[in-house]
N, C-alpha and C. Protein backbone atom coordinates (compact mmCIF):
# COMPACT_ATOMS: atom_id res chain seq x y z
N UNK A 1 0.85 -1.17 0.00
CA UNK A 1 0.00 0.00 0.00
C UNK A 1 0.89 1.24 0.00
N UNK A 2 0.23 2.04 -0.82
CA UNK A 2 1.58 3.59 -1.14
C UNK A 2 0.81 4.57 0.18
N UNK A 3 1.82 5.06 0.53
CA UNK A 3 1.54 6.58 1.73
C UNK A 3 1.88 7.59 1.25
N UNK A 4 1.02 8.28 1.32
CA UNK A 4 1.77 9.70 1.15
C UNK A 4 2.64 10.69 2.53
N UNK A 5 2.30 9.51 3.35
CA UNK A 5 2.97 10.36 4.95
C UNK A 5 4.26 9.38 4.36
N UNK A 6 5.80 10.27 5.02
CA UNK A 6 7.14 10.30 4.86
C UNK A 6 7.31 9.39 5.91
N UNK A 7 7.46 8.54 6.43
CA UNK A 7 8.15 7.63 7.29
C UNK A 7 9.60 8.66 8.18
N UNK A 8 8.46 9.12 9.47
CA UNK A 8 9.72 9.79 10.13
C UNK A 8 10.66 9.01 11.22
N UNK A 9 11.73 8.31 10.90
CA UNK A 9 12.63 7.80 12.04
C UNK A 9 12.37 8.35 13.86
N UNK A 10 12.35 7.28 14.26
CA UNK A 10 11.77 7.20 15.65
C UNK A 10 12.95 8.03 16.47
N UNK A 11 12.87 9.03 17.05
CA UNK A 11 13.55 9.50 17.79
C UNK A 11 13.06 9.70 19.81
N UNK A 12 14.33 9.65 20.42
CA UNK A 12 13.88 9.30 21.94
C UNK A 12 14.06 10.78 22.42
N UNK A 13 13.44 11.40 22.90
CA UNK A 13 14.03 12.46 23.79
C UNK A 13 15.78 13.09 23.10
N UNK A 14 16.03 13.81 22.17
CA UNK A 14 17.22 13.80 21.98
C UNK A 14 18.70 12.46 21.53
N UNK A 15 18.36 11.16 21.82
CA UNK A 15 19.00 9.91 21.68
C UNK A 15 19.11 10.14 20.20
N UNK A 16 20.54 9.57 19.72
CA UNK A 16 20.44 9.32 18.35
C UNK A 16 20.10 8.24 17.52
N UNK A 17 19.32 7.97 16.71
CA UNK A 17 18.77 7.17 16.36
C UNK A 17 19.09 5.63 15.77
N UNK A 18 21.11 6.19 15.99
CA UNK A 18 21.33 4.23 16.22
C UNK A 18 21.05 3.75 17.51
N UNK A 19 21.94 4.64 18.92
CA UNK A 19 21.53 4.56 19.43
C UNK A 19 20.35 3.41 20.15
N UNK A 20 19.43 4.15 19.77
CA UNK A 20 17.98 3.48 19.45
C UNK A 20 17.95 2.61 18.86
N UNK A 21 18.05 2.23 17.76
CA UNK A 21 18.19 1.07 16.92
C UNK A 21 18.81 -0.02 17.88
N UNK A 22 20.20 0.63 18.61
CA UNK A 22 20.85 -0.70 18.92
C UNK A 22 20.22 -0.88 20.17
N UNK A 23 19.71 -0.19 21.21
CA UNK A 23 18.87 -0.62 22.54
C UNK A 23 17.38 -2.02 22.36
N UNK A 24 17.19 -1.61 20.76
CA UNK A 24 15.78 -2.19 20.42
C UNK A 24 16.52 -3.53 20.12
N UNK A 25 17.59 -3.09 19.58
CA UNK A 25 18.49 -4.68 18.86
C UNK A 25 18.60 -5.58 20.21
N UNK A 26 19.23 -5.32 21.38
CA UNK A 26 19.32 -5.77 22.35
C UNK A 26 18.01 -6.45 23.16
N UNK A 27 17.06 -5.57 22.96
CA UNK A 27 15.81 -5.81 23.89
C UNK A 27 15.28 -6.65 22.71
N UNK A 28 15.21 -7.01 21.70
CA UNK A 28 15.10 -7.89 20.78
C UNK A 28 15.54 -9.20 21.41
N UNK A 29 16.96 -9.27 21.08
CA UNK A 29 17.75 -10.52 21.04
C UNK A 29 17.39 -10.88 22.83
N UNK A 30 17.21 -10.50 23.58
CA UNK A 30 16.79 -10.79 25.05
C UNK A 30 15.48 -11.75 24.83
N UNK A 31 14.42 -10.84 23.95
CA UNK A 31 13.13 -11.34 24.50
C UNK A 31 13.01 -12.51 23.39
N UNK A 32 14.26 -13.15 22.78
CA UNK A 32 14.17 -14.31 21.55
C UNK A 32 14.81 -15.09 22.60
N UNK A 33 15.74 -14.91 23.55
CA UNK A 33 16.49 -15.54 23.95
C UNK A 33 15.40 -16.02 25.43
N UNK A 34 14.12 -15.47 25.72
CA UNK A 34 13.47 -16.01 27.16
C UNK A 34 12.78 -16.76 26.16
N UNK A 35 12.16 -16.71 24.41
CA UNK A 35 11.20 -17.13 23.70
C UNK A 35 12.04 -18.73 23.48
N UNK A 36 12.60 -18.44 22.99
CA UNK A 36 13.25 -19.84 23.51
C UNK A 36 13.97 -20.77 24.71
N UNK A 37 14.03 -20.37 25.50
CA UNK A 37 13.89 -20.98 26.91
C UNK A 37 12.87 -21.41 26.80
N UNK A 38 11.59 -20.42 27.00
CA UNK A 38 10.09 -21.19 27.24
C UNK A 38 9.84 -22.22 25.95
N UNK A 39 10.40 -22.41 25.16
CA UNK A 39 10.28 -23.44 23.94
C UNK A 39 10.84 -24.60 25.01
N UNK A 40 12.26 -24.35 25.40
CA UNK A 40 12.94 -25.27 26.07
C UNK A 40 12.03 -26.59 27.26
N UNK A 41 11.37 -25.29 27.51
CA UNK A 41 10.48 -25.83 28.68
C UNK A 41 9.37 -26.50 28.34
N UNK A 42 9.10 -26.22 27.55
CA UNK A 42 7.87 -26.77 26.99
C UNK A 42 7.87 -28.37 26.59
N UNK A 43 9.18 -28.56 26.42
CA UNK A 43 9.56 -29.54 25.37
C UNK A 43 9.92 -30.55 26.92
N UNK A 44 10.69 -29.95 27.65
CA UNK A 44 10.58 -30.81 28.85
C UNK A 44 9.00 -31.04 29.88
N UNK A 45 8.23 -30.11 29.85
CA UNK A 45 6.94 -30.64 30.39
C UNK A 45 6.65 -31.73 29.34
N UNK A 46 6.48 -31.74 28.02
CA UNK A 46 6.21 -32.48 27.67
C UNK A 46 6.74 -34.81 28.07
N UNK A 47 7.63 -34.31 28.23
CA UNK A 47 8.39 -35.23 28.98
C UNK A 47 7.98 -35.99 30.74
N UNK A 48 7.34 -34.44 31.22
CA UNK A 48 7.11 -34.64 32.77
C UNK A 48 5.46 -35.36 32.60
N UNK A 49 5.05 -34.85 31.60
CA UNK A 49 3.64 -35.42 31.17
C UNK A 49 3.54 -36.95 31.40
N UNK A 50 4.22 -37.39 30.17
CA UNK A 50 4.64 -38.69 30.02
C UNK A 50 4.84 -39.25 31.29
N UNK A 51 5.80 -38.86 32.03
CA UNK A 51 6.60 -39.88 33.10
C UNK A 51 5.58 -39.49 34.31
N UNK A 52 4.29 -38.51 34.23
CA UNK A 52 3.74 -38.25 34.75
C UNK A 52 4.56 -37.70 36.47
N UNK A 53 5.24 -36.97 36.11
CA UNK A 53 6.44 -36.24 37.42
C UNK A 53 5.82 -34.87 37.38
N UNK A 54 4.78 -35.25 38.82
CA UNK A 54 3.83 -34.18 38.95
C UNK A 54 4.99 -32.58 39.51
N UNK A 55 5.80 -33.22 40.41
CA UNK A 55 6.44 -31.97 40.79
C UNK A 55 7.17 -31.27 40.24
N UNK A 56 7.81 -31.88 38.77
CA UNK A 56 9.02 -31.18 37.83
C UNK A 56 8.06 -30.92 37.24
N UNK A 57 6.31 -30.67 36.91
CA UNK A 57 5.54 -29.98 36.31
C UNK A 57 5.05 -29.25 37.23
N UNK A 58 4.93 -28.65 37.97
CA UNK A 58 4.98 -27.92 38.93
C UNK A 58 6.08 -26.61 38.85
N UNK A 59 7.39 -27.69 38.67
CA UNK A 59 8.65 -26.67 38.20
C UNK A 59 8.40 -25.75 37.28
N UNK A 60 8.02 -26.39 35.89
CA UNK A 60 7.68 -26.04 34.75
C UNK A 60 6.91 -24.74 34.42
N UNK A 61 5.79 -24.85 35.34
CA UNK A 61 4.74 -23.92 35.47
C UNK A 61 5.31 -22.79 36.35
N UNK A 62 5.68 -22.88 37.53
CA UNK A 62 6.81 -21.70 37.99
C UNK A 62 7.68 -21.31 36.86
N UNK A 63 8.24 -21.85 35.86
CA UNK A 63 9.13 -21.16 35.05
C UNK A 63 8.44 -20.29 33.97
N UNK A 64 7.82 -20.29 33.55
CA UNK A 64 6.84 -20.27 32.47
C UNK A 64 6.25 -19.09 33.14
N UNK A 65 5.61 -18.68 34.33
CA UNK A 65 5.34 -17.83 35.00
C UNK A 65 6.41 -16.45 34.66
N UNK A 66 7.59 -16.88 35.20
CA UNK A 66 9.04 -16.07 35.52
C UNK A 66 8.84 -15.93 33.81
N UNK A 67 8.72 -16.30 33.06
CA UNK A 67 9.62 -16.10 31.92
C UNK A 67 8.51 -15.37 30.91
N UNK A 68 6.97 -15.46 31.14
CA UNK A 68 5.79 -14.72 30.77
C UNK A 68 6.24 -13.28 31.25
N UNK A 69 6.29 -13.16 32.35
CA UNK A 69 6.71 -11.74 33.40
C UNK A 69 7.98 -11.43 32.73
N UNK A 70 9.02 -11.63 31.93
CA UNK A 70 10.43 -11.09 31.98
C UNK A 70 9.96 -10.68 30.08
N UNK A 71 9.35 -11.76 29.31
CA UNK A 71 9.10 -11.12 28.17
C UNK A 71 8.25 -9.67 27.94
N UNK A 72 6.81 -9.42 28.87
CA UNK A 72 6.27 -8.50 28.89
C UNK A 72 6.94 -7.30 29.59
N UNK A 73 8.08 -7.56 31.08
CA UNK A 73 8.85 -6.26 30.75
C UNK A 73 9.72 -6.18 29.59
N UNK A 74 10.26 -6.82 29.04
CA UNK A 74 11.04 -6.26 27.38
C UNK A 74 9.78 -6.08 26.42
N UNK A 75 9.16 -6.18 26.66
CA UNK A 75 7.98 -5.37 25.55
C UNK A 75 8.07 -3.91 25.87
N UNK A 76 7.08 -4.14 27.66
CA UNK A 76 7.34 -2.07 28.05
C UNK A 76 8.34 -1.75 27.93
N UNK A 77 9.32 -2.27 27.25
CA UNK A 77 10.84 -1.65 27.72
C UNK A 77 11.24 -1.04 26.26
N UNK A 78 10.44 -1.72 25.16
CA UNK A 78 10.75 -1.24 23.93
C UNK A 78 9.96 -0.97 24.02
N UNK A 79 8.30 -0.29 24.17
CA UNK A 79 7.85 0.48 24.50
C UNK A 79 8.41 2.00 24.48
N UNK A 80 8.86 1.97 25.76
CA UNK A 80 9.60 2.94 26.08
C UNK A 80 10.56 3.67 25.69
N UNK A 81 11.57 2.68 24.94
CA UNK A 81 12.64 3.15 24.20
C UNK A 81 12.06 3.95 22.73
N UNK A 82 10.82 3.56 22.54
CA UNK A 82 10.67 3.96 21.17
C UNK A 82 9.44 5.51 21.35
N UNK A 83 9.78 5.56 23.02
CA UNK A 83 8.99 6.63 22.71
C UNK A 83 7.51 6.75 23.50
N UNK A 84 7.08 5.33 23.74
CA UNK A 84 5.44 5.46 23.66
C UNK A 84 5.58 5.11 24.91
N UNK A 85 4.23 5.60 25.34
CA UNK A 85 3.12 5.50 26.68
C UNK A 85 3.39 3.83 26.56
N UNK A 86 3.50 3.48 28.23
CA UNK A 86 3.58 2.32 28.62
C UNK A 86 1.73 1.57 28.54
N UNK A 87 1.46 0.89 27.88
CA UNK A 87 -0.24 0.51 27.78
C UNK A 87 -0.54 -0.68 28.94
N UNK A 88 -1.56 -0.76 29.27
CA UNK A 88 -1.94 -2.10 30.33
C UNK A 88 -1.44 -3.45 29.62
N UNK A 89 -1.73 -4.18 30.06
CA UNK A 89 -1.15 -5.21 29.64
C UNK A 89 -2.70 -5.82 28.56
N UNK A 90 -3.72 -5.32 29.06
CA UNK A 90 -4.97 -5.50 28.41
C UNK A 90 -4.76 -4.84 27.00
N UNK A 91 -4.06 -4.39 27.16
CA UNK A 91 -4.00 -3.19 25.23
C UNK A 91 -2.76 -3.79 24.44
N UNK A 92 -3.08 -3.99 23.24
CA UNK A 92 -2.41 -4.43 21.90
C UNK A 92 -1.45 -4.15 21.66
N UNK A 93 -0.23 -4.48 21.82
CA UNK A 93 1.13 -3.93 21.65
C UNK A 93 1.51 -3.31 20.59
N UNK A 94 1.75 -2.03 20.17
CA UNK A 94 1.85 -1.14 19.25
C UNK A 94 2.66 -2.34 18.18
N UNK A 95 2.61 -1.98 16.79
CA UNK A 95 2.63 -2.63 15.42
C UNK A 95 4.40 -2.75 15.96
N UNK A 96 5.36 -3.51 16.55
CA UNK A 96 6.70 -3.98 16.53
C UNK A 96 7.22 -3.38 14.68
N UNK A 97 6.69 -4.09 14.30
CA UNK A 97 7.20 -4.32 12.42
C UNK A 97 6.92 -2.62 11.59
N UNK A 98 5.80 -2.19 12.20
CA UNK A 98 5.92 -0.92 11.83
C UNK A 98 6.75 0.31 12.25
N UNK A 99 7.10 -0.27 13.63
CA UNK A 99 8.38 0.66 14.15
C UNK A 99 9.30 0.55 13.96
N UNK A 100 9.57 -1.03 13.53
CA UNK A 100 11.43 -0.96 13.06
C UNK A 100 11.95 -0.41 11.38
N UNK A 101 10.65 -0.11 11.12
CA UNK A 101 10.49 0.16 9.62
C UNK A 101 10.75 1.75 9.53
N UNK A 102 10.93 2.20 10.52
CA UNK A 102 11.62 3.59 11.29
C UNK A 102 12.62 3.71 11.63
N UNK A 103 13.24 2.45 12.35
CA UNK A 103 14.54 3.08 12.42
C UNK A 103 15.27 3.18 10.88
N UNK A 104 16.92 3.59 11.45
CA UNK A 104 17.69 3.62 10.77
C UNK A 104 17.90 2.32 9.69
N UNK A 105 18.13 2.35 8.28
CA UNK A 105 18.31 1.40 7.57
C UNK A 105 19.26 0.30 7.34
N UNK A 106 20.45 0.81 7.89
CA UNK A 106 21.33 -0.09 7.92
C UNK A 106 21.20 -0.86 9.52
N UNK A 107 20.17 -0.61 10.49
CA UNK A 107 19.87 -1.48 11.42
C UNK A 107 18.48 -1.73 10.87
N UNK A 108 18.04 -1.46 10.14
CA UNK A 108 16.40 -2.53 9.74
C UNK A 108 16.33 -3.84 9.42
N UNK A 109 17.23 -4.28 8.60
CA UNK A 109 17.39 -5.78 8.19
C UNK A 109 17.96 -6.48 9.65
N UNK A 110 18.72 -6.13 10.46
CA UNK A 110 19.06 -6.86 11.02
C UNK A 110 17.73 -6.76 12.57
N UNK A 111 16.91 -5.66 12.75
CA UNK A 111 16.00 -6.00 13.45
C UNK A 111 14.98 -6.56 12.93
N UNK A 112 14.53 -6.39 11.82
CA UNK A 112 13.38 -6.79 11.10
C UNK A 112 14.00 -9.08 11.68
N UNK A 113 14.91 -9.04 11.47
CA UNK A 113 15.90 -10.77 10.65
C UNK A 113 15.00 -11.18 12.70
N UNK A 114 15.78 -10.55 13.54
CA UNK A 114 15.11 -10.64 15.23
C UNK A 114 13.98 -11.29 14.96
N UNK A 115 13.26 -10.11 14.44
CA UNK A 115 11.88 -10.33 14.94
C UNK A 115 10.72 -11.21 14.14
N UNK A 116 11.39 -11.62 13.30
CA UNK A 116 10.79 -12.73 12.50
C UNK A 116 11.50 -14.03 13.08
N UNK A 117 12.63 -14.37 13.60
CA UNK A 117 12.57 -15.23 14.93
C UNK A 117 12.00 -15.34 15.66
N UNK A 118 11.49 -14.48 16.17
CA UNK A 118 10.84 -13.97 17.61
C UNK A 118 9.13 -14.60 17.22
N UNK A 119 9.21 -14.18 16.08
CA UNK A 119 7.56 -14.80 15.47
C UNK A 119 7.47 -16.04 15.13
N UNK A 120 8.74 -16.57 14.39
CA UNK A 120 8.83 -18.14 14.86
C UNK A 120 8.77 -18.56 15.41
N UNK A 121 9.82 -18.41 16.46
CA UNK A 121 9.72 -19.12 17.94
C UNK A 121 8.32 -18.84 18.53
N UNK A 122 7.65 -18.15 18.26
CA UNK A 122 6.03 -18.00 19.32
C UNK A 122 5.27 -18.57 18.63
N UNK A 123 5.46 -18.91 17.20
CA UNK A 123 4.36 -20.27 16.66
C UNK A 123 4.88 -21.78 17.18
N UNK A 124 6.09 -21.43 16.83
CA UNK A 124 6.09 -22.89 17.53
C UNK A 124 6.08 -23.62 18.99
N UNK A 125 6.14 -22.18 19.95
CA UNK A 125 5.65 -22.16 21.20
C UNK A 125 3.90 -22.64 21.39
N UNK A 126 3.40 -22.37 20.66
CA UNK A 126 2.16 -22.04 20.72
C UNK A 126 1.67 -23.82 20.05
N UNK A 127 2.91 -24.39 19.01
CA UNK A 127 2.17 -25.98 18.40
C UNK A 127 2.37 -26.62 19.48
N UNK A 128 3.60 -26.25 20.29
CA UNK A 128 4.14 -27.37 20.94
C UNK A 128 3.32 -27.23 22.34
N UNK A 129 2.70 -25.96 22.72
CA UNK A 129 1.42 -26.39 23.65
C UNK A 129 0.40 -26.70 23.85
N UNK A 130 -0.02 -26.79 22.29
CA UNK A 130 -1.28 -27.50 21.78
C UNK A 130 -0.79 -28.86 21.46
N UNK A 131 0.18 -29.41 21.53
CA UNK A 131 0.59 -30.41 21.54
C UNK A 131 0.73 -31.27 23.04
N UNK A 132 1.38 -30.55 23.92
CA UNK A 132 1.27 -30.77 25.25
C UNK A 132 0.05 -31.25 25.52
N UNK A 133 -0.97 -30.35 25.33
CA UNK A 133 -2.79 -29.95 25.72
C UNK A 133 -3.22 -31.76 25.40
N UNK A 134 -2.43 -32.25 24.19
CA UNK A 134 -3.43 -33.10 23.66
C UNK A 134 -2.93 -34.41 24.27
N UNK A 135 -1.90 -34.17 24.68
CA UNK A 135 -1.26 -35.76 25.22
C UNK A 135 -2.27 -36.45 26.70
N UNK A 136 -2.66 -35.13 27.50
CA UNK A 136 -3.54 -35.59 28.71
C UNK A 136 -4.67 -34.44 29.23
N UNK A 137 -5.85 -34.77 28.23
CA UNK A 137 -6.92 -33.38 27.96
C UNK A 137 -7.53 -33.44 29.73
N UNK A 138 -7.18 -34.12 30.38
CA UNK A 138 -7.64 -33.87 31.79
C UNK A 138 -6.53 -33.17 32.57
N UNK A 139 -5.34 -32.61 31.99
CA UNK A 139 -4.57 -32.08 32.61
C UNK A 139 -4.00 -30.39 32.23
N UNK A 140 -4.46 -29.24 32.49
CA UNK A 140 -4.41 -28.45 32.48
C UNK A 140 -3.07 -27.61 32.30
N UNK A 141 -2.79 -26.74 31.58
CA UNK A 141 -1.41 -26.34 31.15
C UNK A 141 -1.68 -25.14 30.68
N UNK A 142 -0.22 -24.37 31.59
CA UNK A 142 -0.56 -22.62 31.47
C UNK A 142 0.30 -22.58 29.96
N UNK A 143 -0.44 -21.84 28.92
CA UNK A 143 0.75 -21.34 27.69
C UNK A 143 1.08 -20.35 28.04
């Protein structure tokens, strides 16, 4: 779709706009790096299922907790860096893909490359707990 609005690079309070780029690069590669842990985990409940090891699913679910809570602060956190009002957790996380399409260009490919990981890894977070779900439908599991 063509715009006639100019795509103005995201600026912070005065920060220069690699800067920026590279704080988002970071808070990127963080919140790929808890997105896969919780893959990690997932893949071992799946395991605790099986052997039916009620208390290392127990573990599981404490982690998954910790690691829900550490991705949504690196959301407000790029949030923040980019500028915007921190939203409830009830409100839609501003368009990610439309903001990196702001920064600087020679950091776009390499945040854009992030965050299409980041979207991988959360589909396949998401098969492998519908996968979990189906092994024991009387047993309840936080995604």
């Amino acid at each position: 779709m063509f715009s006639l609005t100019r795509q103005i690079p995201i600026m912070l309070k005065g920060e220069p706009n690699g800067k920026i780029a590279h704080k988002i690069e970071e808070l990127l590669q963080e919140k790929l790096s808890l997105y896969q842990e919780l893959q990690r985990i997932l893949e071992l409940e799946k395991t605790y299922v099986v052997k039916m090891d009620i208390d290392s699913l127990w573990v599981t679910i404490s982690q998954k907790k910790a690691l829900a809570l550490a991705i949504e602060d690196i959301r407000q956190n790029i949030i923040r860096v980019l500028g915007g009002s921190s939203p409830s957790t009830d409100d839609k996380a501003p368009g990610l893909s439309r903001m990196i399409r702001r920064v600087l260009p020679e950091k776009r490919a390499e945040l854009e490359k992030i965050h299409l990981a980041i979207d991988t890894c959360k589909k396949e977070i998401a098969r492998q707990a519908s996968d979990n779900k189906k092994l024991y439908p009387g047993i309840s599991f936080r995604d």
